[in-house]
Structures are given as C-alpha cells and as structure tokens.
C-alpha atoms as a PDB file:
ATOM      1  CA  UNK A   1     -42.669-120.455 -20.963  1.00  0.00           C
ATOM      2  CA  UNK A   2     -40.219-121.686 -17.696  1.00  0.00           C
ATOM      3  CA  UNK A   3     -41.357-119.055 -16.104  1.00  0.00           C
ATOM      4  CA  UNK A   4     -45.182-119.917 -16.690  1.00  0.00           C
ATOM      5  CA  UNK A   5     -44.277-123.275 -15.928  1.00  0.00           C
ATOM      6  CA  UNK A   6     -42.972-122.183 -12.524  1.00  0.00           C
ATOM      7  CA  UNK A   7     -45.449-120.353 -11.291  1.00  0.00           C
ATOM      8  CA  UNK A   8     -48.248-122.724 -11.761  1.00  0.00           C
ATOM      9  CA  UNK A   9     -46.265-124.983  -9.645  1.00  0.00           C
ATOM     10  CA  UNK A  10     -46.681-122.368  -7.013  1.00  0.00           C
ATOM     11  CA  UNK A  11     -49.714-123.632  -5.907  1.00  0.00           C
ATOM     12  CA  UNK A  12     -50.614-126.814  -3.373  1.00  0.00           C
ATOM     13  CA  UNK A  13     -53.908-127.623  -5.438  1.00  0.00           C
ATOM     14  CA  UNK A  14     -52.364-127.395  -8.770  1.00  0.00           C
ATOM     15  CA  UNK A  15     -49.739-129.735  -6.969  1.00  0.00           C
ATOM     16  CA  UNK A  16     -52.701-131.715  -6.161  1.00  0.00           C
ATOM     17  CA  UNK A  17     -54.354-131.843  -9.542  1.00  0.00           C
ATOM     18  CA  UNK A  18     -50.593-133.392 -11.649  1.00  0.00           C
ATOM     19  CA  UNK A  19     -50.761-135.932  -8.557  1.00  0.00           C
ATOM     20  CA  UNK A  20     -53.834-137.000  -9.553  1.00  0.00           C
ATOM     21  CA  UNK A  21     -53.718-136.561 -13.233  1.00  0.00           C
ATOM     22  CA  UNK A  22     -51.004-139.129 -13.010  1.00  0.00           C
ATOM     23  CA  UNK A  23     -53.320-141.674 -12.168  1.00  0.00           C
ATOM     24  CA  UNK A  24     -55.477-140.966 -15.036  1.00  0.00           C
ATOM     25  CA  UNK A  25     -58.056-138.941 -17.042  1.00  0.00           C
ATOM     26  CA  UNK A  26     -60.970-136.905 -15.675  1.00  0.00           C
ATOM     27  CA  UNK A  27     -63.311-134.596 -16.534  1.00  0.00           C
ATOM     28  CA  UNK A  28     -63.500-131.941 -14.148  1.00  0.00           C
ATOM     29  CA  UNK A  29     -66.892-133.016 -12.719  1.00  0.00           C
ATOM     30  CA  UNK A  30     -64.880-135.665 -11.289  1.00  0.00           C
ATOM     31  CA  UNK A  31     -61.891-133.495 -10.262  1.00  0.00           C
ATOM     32  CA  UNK A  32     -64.406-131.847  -8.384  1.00  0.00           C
ATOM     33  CA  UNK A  33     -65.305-134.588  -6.587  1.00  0.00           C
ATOM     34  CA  UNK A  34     -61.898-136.026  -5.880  1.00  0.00           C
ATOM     35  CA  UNK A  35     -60.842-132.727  -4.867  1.00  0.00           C
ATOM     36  CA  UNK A  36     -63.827-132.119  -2.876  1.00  0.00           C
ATOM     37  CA  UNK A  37     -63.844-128.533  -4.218  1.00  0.00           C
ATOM     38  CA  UNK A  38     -65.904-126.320  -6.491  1.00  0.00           C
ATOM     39  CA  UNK A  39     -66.072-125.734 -10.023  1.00  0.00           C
ATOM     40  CA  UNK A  40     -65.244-122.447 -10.380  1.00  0.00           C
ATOM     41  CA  UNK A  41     -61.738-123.012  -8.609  1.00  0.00           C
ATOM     42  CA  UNK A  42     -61.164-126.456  -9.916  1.00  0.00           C
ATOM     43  CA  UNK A  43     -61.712-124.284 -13.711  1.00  0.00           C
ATOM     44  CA  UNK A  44     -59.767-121.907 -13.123  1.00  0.00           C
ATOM     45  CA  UNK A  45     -57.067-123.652 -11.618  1.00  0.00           C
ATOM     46  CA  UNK A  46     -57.101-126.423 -14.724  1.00  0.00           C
ATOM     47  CA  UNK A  47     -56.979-123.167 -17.462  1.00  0.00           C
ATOM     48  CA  UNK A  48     -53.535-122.607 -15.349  1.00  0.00           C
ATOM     49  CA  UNK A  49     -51.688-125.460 -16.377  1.00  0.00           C
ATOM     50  CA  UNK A  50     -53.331-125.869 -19.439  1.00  0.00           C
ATOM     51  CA  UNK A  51     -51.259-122.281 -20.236  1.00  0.00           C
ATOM     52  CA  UNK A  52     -48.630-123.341 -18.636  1.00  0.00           C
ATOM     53  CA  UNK A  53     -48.091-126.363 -21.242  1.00  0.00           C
ATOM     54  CA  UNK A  54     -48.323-128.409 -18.015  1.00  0.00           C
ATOM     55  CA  UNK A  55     -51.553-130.749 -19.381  1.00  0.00           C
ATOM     56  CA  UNK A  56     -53.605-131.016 -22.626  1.00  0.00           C
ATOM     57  CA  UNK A  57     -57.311-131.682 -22.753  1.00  0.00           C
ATOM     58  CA  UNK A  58     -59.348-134.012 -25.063  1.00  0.00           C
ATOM     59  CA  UNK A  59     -63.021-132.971 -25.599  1.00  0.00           C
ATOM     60  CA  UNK A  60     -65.603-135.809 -26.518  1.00  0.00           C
ATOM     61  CA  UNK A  61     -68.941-134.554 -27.060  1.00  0.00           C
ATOM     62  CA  UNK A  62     -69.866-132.334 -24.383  1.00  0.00           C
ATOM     63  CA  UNK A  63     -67.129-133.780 -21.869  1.00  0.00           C
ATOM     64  CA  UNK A  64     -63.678-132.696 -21.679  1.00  0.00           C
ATOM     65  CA  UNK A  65     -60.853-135.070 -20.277  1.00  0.00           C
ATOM     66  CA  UNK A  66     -57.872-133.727 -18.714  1.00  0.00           C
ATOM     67  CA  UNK A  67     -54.616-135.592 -18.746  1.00  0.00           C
ATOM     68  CA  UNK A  68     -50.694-135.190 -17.491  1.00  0.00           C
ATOM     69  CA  UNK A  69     -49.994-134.822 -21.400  1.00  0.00           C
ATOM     70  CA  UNK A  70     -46.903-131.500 -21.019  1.00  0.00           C
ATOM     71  CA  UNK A  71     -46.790-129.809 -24.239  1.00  0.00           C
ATOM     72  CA  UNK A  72     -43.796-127.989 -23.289  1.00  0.00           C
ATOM     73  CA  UNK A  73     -40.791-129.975 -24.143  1.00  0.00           C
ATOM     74  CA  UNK A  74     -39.172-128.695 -20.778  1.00  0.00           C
ATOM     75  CA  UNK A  75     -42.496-129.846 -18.799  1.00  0.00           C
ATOM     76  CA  UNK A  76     -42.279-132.649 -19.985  1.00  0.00           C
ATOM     77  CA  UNK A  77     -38.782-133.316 -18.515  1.00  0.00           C
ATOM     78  CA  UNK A  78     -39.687-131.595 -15.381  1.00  0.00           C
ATOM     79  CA  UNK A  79     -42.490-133.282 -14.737  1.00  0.00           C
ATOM     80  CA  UNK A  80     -41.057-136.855 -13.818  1.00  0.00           C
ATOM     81  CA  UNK A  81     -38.507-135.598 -11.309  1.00  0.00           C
ATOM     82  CA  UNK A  82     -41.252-133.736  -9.511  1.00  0.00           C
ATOM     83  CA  UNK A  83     -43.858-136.380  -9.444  1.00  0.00           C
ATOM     84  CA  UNK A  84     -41.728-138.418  -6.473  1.00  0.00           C
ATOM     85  CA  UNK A  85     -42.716-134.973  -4.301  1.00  0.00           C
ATOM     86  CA  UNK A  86     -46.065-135.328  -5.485  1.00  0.00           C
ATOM     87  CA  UNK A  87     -47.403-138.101  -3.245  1.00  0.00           C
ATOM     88  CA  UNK A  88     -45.666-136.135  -0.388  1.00  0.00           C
ATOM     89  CA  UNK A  89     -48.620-133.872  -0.273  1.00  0.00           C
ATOM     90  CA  UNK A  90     -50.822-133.457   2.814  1.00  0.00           C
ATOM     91  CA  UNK A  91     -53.571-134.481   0.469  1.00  0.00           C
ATOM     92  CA  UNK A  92     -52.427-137.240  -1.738  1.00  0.00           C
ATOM     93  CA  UNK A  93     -53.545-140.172   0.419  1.00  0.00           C
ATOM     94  CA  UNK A  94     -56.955-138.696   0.672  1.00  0.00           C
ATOM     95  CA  UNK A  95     -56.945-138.290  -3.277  1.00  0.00           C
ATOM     96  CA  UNK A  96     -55.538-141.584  -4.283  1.00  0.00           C
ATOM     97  CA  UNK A  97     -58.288-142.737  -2.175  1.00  0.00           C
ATOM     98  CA  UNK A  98     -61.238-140.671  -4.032  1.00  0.00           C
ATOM     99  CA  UNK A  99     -59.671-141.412  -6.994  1.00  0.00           C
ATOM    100  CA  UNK A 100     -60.049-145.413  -6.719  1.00  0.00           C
ATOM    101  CA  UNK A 101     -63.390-143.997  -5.544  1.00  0.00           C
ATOM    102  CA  UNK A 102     -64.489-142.842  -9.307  1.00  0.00           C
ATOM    103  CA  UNK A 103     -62.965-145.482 -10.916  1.00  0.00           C
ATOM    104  CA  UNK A 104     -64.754-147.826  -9.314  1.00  0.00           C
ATOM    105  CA  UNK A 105     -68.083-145.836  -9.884  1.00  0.00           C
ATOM    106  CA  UNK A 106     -67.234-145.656 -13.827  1.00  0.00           C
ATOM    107  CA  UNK A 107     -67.028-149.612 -13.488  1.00  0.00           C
ATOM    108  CA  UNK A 108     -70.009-150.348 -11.158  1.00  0.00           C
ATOM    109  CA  UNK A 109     -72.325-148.099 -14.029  1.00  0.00           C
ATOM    110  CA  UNK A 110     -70.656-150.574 -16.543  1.00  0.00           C
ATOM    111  CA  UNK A 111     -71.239-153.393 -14.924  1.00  0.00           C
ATOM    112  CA  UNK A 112     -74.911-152.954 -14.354  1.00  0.00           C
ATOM    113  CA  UNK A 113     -75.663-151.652 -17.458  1.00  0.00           C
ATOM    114  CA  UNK A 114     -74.432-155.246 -18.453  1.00  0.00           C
ATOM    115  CA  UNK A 115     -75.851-157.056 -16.421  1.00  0.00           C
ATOM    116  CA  UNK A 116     -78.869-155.836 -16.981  1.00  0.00           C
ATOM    117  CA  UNK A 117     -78.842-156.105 -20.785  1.00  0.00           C
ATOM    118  CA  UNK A 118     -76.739-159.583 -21.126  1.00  0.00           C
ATOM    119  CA  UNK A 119     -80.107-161.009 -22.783  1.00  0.00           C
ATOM    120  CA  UNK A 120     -80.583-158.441 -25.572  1.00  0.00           C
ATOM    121  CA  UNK A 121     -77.201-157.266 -25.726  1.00  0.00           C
ATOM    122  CA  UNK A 122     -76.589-158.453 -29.496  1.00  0.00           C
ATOM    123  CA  UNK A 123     -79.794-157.383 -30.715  1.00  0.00           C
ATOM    124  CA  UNK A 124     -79.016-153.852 -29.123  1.00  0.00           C
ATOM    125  CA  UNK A 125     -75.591-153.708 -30.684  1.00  0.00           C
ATOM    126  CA  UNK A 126     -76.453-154.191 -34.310  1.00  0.00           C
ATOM    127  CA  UNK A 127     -79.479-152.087 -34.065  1.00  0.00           C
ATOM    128  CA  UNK A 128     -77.238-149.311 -32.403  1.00  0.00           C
ATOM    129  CA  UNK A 129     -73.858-150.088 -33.382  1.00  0.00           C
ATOM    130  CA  UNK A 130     -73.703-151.101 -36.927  1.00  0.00           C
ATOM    131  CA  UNK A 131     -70.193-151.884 -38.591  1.00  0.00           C
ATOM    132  CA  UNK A 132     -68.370-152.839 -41.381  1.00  0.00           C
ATOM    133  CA  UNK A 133     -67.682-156.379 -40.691  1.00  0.00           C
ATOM    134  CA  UNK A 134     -64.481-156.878 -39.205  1.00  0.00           C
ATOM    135  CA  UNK A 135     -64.238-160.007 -37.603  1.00  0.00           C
ATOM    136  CA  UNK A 136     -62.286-161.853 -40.737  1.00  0.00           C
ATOM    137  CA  UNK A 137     -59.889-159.507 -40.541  1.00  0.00           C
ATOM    138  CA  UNK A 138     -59.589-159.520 -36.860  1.00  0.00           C
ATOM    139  CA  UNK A 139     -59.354-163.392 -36.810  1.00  0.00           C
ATOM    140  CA  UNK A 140     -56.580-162.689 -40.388  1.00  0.00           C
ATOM    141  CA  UNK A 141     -54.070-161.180 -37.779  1.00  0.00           C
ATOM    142  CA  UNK A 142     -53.790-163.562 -34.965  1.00  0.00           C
ATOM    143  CA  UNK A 143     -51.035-166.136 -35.524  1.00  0.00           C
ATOM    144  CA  UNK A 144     -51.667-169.785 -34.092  1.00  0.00           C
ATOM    145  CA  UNK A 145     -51.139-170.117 -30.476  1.00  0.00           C
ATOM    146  CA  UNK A 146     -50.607-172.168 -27.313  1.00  0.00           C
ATOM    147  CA  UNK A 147     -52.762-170.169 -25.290  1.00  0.00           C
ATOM    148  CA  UNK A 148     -55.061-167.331 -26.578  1.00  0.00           C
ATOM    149  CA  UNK A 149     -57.126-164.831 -23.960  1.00  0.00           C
ATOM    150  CA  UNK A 150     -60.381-162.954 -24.896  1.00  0.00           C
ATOM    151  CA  UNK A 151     -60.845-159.989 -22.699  1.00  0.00           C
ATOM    152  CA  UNK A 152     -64.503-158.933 -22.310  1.00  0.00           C
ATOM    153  CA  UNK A 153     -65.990-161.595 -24.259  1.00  0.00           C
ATOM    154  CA  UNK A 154     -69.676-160.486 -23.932  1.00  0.00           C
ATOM    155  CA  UNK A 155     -72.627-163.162 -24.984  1.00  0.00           C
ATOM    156  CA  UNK A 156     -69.183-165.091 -26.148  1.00  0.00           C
ATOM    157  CA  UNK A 157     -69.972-164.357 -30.160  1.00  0.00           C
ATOM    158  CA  UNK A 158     -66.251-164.563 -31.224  1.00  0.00           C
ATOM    159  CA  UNK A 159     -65.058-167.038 -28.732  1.00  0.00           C
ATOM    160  CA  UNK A 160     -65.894-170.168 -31.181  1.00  0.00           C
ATOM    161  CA  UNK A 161     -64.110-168.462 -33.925  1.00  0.00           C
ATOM    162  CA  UNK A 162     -61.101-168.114 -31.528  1.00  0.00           C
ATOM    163  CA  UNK A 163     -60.893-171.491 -30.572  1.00  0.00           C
ATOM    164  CA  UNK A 164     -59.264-172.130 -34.207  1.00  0.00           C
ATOM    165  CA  UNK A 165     -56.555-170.140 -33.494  1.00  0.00           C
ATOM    166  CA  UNK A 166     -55.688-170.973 -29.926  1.00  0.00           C
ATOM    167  CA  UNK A 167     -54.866-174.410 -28.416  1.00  0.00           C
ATOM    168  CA  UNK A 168     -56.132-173.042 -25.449  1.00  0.00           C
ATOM    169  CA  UNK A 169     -58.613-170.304 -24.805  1.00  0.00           C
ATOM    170  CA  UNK A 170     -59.724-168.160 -21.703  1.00  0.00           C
ATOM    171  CA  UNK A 171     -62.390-165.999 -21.851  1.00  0.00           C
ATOM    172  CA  UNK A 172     -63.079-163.264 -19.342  1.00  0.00           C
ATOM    173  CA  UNK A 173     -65.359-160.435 -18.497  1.00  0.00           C
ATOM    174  CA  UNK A 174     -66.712-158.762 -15.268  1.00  0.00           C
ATOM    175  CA  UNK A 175     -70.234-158.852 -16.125  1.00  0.00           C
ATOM    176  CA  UNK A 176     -71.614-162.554 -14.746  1.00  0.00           C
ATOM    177  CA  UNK A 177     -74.908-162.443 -16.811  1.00  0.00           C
ATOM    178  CA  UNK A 178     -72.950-162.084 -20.035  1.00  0.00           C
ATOM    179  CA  UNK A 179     -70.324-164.599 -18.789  1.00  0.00           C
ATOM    180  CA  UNK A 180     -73.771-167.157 -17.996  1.00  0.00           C
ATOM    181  CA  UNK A 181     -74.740-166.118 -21.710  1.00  0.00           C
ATOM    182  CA  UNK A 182     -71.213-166.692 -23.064  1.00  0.00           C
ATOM    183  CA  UNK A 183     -71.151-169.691 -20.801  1.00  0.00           C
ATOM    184  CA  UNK A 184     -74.720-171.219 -23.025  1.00  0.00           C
ATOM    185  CA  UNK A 185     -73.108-170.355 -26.244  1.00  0.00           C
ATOM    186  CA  UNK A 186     -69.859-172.159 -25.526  1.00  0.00           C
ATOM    187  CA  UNK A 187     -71.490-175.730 -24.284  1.00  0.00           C
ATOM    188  CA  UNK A 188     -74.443-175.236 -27.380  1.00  0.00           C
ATOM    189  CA  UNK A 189     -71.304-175.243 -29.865  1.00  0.00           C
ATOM    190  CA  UNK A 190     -69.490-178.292 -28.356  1.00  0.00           C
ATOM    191  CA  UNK A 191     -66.570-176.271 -27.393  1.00  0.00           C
ATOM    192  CA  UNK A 192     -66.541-177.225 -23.808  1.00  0.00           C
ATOM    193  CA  UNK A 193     -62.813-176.873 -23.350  1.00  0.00           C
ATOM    194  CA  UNK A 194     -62.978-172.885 -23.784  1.00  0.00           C
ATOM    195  CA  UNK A 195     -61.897-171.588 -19.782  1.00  0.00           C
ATOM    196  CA  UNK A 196     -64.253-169.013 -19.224  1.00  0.00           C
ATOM    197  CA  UNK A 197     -63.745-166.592 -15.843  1.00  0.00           C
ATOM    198  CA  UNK A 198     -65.099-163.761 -13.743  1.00  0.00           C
ATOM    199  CA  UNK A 199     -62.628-160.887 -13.591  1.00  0.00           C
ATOM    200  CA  UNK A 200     -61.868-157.360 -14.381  1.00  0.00           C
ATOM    201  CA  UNK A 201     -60.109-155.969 -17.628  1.00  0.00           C
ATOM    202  CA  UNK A 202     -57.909-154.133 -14.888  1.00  0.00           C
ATOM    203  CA  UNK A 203     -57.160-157.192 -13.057  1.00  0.00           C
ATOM    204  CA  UNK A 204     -56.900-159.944 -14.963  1.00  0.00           C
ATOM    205  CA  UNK A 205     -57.663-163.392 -13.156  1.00  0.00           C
ATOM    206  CA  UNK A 206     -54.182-165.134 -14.348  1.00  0.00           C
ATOM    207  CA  UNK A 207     -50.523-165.459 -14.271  1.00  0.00           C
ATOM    208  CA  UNK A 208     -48.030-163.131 -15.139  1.00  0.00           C
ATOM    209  CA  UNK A 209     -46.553-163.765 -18.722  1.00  0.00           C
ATOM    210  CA  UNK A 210     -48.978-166.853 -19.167  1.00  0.00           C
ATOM    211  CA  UNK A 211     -50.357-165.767 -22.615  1.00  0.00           C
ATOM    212  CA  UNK A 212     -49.368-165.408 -26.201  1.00  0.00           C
ATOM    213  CA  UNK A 213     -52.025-163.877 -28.113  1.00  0.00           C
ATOM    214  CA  UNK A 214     -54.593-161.381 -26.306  1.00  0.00           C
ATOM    215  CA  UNK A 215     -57.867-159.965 -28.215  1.00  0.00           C
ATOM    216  CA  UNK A 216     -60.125-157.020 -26.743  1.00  0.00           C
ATOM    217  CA  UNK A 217     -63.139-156.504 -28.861  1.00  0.00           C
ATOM    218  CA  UNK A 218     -65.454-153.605 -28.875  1.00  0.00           C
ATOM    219  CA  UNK A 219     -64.577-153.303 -25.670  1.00  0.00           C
ATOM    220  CA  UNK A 220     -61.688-150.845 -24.523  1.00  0.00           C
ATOM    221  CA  UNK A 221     -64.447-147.832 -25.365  1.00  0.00           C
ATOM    222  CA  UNK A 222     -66.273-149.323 -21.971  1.00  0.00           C
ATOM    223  CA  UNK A 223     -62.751-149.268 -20.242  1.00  0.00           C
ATOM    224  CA  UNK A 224     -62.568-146.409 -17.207  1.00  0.00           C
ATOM    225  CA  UNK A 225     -59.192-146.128 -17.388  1.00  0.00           C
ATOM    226  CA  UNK A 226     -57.556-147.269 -21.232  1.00  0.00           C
ATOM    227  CA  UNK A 227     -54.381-147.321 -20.067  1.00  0.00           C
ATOM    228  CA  UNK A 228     -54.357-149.244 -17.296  1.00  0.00           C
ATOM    229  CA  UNK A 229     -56.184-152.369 -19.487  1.00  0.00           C
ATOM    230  CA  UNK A 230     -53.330-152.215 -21.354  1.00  0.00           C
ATOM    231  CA  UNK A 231     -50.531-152.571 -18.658  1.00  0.00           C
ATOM    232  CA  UNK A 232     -52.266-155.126 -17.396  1.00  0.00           C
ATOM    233  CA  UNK A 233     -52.463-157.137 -20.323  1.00  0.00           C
ATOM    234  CA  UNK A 234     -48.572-156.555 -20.994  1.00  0.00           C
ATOM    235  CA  UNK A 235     -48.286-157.997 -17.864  1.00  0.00           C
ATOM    236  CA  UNK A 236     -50.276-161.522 -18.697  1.00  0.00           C
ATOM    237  CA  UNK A 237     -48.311-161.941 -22.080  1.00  0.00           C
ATOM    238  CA  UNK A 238     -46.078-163.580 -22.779  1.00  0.00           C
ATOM    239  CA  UNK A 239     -42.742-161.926 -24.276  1.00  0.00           C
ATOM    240  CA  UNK A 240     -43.126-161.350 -27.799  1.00  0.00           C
ATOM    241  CA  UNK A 241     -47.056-161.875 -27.302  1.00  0.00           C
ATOM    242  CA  UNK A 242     -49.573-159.877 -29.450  1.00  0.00           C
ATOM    243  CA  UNK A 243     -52.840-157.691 -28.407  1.00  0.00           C
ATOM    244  CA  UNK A 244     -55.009-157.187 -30.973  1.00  0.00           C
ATOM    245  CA  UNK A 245     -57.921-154.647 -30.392  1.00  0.00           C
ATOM    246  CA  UNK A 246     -60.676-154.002 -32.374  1.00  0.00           C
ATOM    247  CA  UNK A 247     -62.250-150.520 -31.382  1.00  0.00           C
ATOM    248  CA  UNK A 248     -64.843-147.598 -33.050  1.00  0.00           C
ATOM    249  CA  UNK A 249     -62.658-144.727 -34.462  1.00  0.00           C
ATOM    250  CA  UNK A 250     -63.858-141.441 -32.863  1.00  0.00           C
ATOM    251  CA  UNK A 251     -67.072-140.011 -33.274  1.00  0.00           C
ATOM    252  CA  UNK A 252     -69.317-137.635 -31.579  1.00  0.00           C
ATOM    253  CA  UNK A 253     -72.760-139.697 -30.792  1.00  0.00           C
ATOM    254  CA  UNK A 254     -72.404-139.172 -27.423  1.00  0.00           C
ATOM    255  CA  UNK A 255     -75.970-141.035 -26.544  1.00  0.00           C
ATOM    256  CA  UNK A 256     -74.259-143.964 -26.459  1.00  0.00           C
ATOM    257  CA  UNK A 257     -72.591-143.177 -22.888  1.00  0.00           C
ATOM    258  CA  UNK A 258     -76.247-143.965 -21.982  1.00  0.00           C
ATOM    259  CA  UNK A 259     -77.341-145.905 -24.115  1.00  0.00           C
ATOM    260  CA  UNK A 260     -74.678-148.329 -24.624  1.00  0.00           C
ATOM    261  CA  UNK A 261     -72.172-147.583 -21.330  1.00  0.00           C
ATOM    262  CA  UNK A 262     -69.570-146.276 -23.311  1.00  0.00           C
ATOM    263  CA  UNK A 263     -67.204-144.369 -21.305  1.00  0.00           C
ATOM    264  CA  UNK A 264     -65.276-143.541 -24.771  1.00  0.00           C
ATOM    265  CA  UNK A 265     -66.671-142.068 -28.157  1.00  0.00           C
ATOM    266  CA  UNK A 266     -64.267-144.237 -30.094  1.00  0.00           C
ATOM    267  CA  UNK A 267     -60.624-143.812 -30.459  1.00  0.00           C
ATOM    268  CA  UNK A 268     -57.878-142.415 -32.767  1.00  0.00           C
ATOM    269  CA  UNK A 269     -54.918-143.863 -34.244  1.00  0.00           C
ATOM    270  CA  UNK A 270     -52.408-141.881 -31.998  1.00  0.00           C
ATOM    271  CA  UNK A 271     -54.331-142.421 -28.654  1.00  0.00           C
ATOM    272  CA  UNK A 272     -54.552-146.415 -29.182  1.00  0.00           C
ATOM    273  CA  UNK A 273     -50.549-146.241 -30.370  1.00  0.00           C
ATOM    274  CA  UNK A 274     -49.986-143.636 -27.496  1.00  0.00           C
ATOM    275  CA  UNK A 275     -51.418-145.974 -24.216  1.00  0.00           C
ATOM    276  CA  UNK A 276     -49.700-148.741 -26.025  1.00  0.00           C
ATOM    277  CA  UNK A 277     -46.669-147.392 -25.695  1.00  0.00           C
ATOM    278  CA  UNK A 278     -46.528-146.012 -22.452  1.00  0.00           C
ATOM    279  CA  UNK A 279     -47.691-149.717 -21.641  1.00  0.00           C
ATOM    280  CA  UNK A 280     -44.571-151.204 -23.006  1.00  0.00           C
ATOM    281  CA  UNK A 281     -45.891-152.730 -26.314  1.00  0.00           C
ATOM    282  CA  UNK A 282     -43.839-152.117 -29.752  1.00  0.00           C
ATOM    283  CA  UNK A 283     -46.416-151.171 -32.925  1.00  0.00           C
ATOM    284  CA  UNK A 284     -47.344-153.850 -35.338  1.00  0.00           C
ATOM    285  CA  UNK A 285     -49.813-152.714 -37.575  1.00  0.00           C
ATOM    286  CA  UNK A 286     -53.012-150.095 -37.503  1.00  0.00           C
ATOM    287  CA  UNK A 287     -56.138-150.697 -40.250  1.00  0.00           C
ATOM    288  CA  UNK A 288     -58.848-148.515 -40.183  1.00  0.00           C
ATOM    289  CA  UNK A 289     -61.798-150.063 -41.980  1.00  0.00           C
ATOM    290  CA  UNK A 290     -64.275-146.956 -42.837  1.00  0.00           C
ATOM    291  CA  UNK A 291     -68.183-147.637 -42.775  1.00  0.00           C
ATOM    292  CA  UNK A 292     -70.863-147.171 -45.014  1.00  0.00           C
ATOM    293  CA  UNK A 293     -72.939-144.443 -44.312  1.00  0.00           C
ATOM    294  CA  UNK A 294     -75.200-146.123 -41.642  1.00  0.00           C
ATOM    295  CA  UNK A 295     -72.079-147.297 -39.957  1.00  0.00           C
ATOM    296  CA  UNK A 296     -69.073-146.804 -37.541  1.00  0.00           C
ATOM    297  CA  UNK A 297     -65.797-147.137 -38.445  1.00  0.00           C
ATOM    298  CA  UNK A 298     -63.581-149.428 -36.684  1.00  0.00           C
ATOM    299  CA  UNK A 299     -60.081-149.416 -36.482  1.00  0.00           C
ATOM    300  CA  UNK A 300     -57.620-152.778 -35.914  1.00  0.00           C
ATOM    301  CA  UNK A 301     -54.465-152.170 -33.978  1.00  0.00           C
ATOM    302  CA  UNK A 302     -52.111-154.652 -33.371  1.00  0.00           C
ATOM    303  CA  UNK A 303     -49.329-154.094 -29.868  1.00  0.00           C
ATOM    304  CA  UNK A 304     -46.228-156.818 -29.234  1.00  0.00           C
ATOM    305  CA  UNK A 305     -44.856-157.204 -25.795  1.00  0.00           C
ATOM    306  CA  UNK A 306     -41.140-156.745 -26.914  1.00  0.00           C
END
C-alpha cells in the first residue's frame, strides 16, 4: 500500500484535489468546477486516491461526497506533514478562491429558498418533515444558563421554550424573512428581551467564548460545510459550554435537497461525533429517537467544549 500511496502523490492535480479536500467535502460536480477541469479526468483521478487509501467517499442518494478521510493508517500520518506543501502549489490560490466560490453558492441557494418560504415554512415542515416529537427531550438536556444561543432559529418556534433555560438568549439565522417572522413571534409572546441577529452559522455575530449553552435545531442538514458550524461554535462557547443538536438520522429521500434546501440527507451517529471532534468538543451523550412509520428519525447529540 506505501507504494500506492506514493505514486498517487506523483501527480500535481491529485496534489491539487488533498489541497482542496482539506477545506471540505464535494461532490465531484463541484471538483469540476473548482478545478476547472472535466469529468472524465477529475473521475479518474478521484478512483486514484480512493485506491490509494488516500480519501473515502460518502454516497447520499444519487450524490457522492469526497473527503480527506485516509484509510491507510500510514496516510493518515503522511498526510499532515504534506499538507504545509500543499498550499505551495501553482494552483492553490486560484482553488481556495473557487472553493469559497461554491460555498458561498451552497449558501446563497439556502438562503433564498428561505427567504422565500419564511411565511409557510412551518406548515411545509410538518407536512414534509414529520417527527417524533423531540423538543422535551431537547429542552431535558440543557442545564440552566447565563447566556444561551440558538443557531438558525427559523420562524423562532423553540426560542420561547428556551428562554426558561437561559438568563439570556440570542437568536440567530441568515435568512432575514425568517428572522422578521421569528422577530413577530418573540414580541406576540411578551418575551421582548430575547437578542435576535442577522448572521451566518459559519460566522457567528459574537464574541469569542461568550456563551454557555449552544442549540442547532433541524438545522446542520442545511449547513454547506458541517464542520466548519461546529468550529465556529467551539469558538463562541464558553469553556466547558454544551452544543446540543437536534438533526434527521440518515435517509435516502433525496427530494428534499429541492424541496426543503437540504444540503444533507440526515446524519449518522459517527459523522455528528466525528466533526465534533475534529472541532475540539468532548462527547456527552447521543439518543436516537426512531419514528413511526410516517416519520423521520431524529437523533440528539450532545458536544462540551473541554
């Protein structure tokens, strides 16, 4: 297998493709696009380091991520020392470039979609999205707390449950019609002291280590990039602050890319446990609460900031 490994190094746009992989997960219609190159090569130079051990590739539906995920023990020991020499590539500025490029698409598609469906949003999710009903248990797992921070609140229909467990409590999400919607909900209950502000999940509109407690609910499956949501909210807790995230376990109804935005078909228990950790966060707890038959299950993970 070293010897595998070696020789698919041998190549500038394999080089290219573990730069970029390191910045995320794509399928290959958007490798093709970063790499402004065709499919055919892009393929064939993808089922190269896929042999090699050198990446792994997780298939949703009819799309297939790749991600910098070695399967080879000594790839995966390799792999950091080489990635310095990575951005020294002819190429890389030009990539890191497209590939802010396709993030930002991947959120622009969200945030219309939202925008554009803020009014009947709730009506759309339970006729679409039905679940076991989780929020008890959701609101079960949060301690009390000086300062508690909803990310991607929607129409705001858990933020007035929240306030009971936070002294203080910001709401955010990127979508201003569904912050104006959250916004109505909020004054109609008499909660006026809930903060709520514009601002991506990726960049959070507050202070470094200025929260304890930090839900995200039904929402990392819109997330472009998981992983990054989660280092970012590491970086607004607090130390020793808990993320609790309510998401769908993985399925295959992969209409709801369209009709719902979803940029994820769910998640499993090792992803969620996976991103956290590469994040920074310690495991707390995992629940999966299965659905009837009409329903999707939803699993509750719980991440400290050690």
């Amino acid at each position: 297998m070293v010897l595998e490994i070696f020789k698919s190094l041998a190549d500038p746009t394999r080089l290219r493709l573990l730069n970029v992989l390191q910045q995320g997960e794509f399928t290959v219609q958007e490798l093709l696009e970063i790499l402004r190159m065709g499919q055919s090569r892009i393929s064939r130079h993808l089922k190269i380091l896929l042999e090699a051990g050198l990446l792994s590739v997780k298939r949703e539906g009819t799309w297939a991520y790749y991600r910098l995920m070695p399967v080879d023990p000594f790839a995966e020991r390799l792999l950091p020392m080489l990635s310095p020499e990575f951005e020294k590539l002819a190429e890389a500025a030009a990539d890191r470039a497209a590939v802010v490029g396709v993030l930002a698409s991947r959120r622009e598609r969200s945030q219309l979609f939202f925008d554009q469906h803020a009014r009947d949003w709730d009506q759309l999710a339970r006729q679409l999205l039905p679940t076991p009903n989780y929020a008890e248990r959701l609101l079960a797992s949060l301690p009390q707390s000086c300062c508690l921070l909803e990310i991607g609140v929607g129409t705001g229909g858990l933020l007035v449950d929240l306030r009971a467990k936070g002294d203080r409590v910001i709401g955010v999400d990127h979508a201003p019609a569904m912050l104006a919607a959250a916004r109505q909900r909020v004054e109609e209950s008499g909660l006026n002291d809930i903060e709520l502000r514009l601002g991506e999940m990726e960049h959070l509109p507050l202070e470094s280590a200025s929260v304890d407690i930090g839900v995200i609910n039904m929402v990392l499956h819109h997330a472009p990039d998981p992983l990054t949501v989660l280092c970012e909210i590491f970086r607004v807790l607090k130390p020793g602050g808990l993320l609790v995230i309510a998401d769908l376990l993985r399925h295959q109804d992969e209409w709801m890319r369209e009709k719902l935005a979803d940029q994820w078909l769910g998640f499993t228990k090792d992803e969620l446990l996976g991103w956290g950790v590469q994040a920074g966060f310690e495991n707390q707890f995992s629940e999966i609460l299965d659905g009837a038959k009409s329903e999707y299950g939803v699993m509750l993970t719980g991440l400290k900031k050690s």
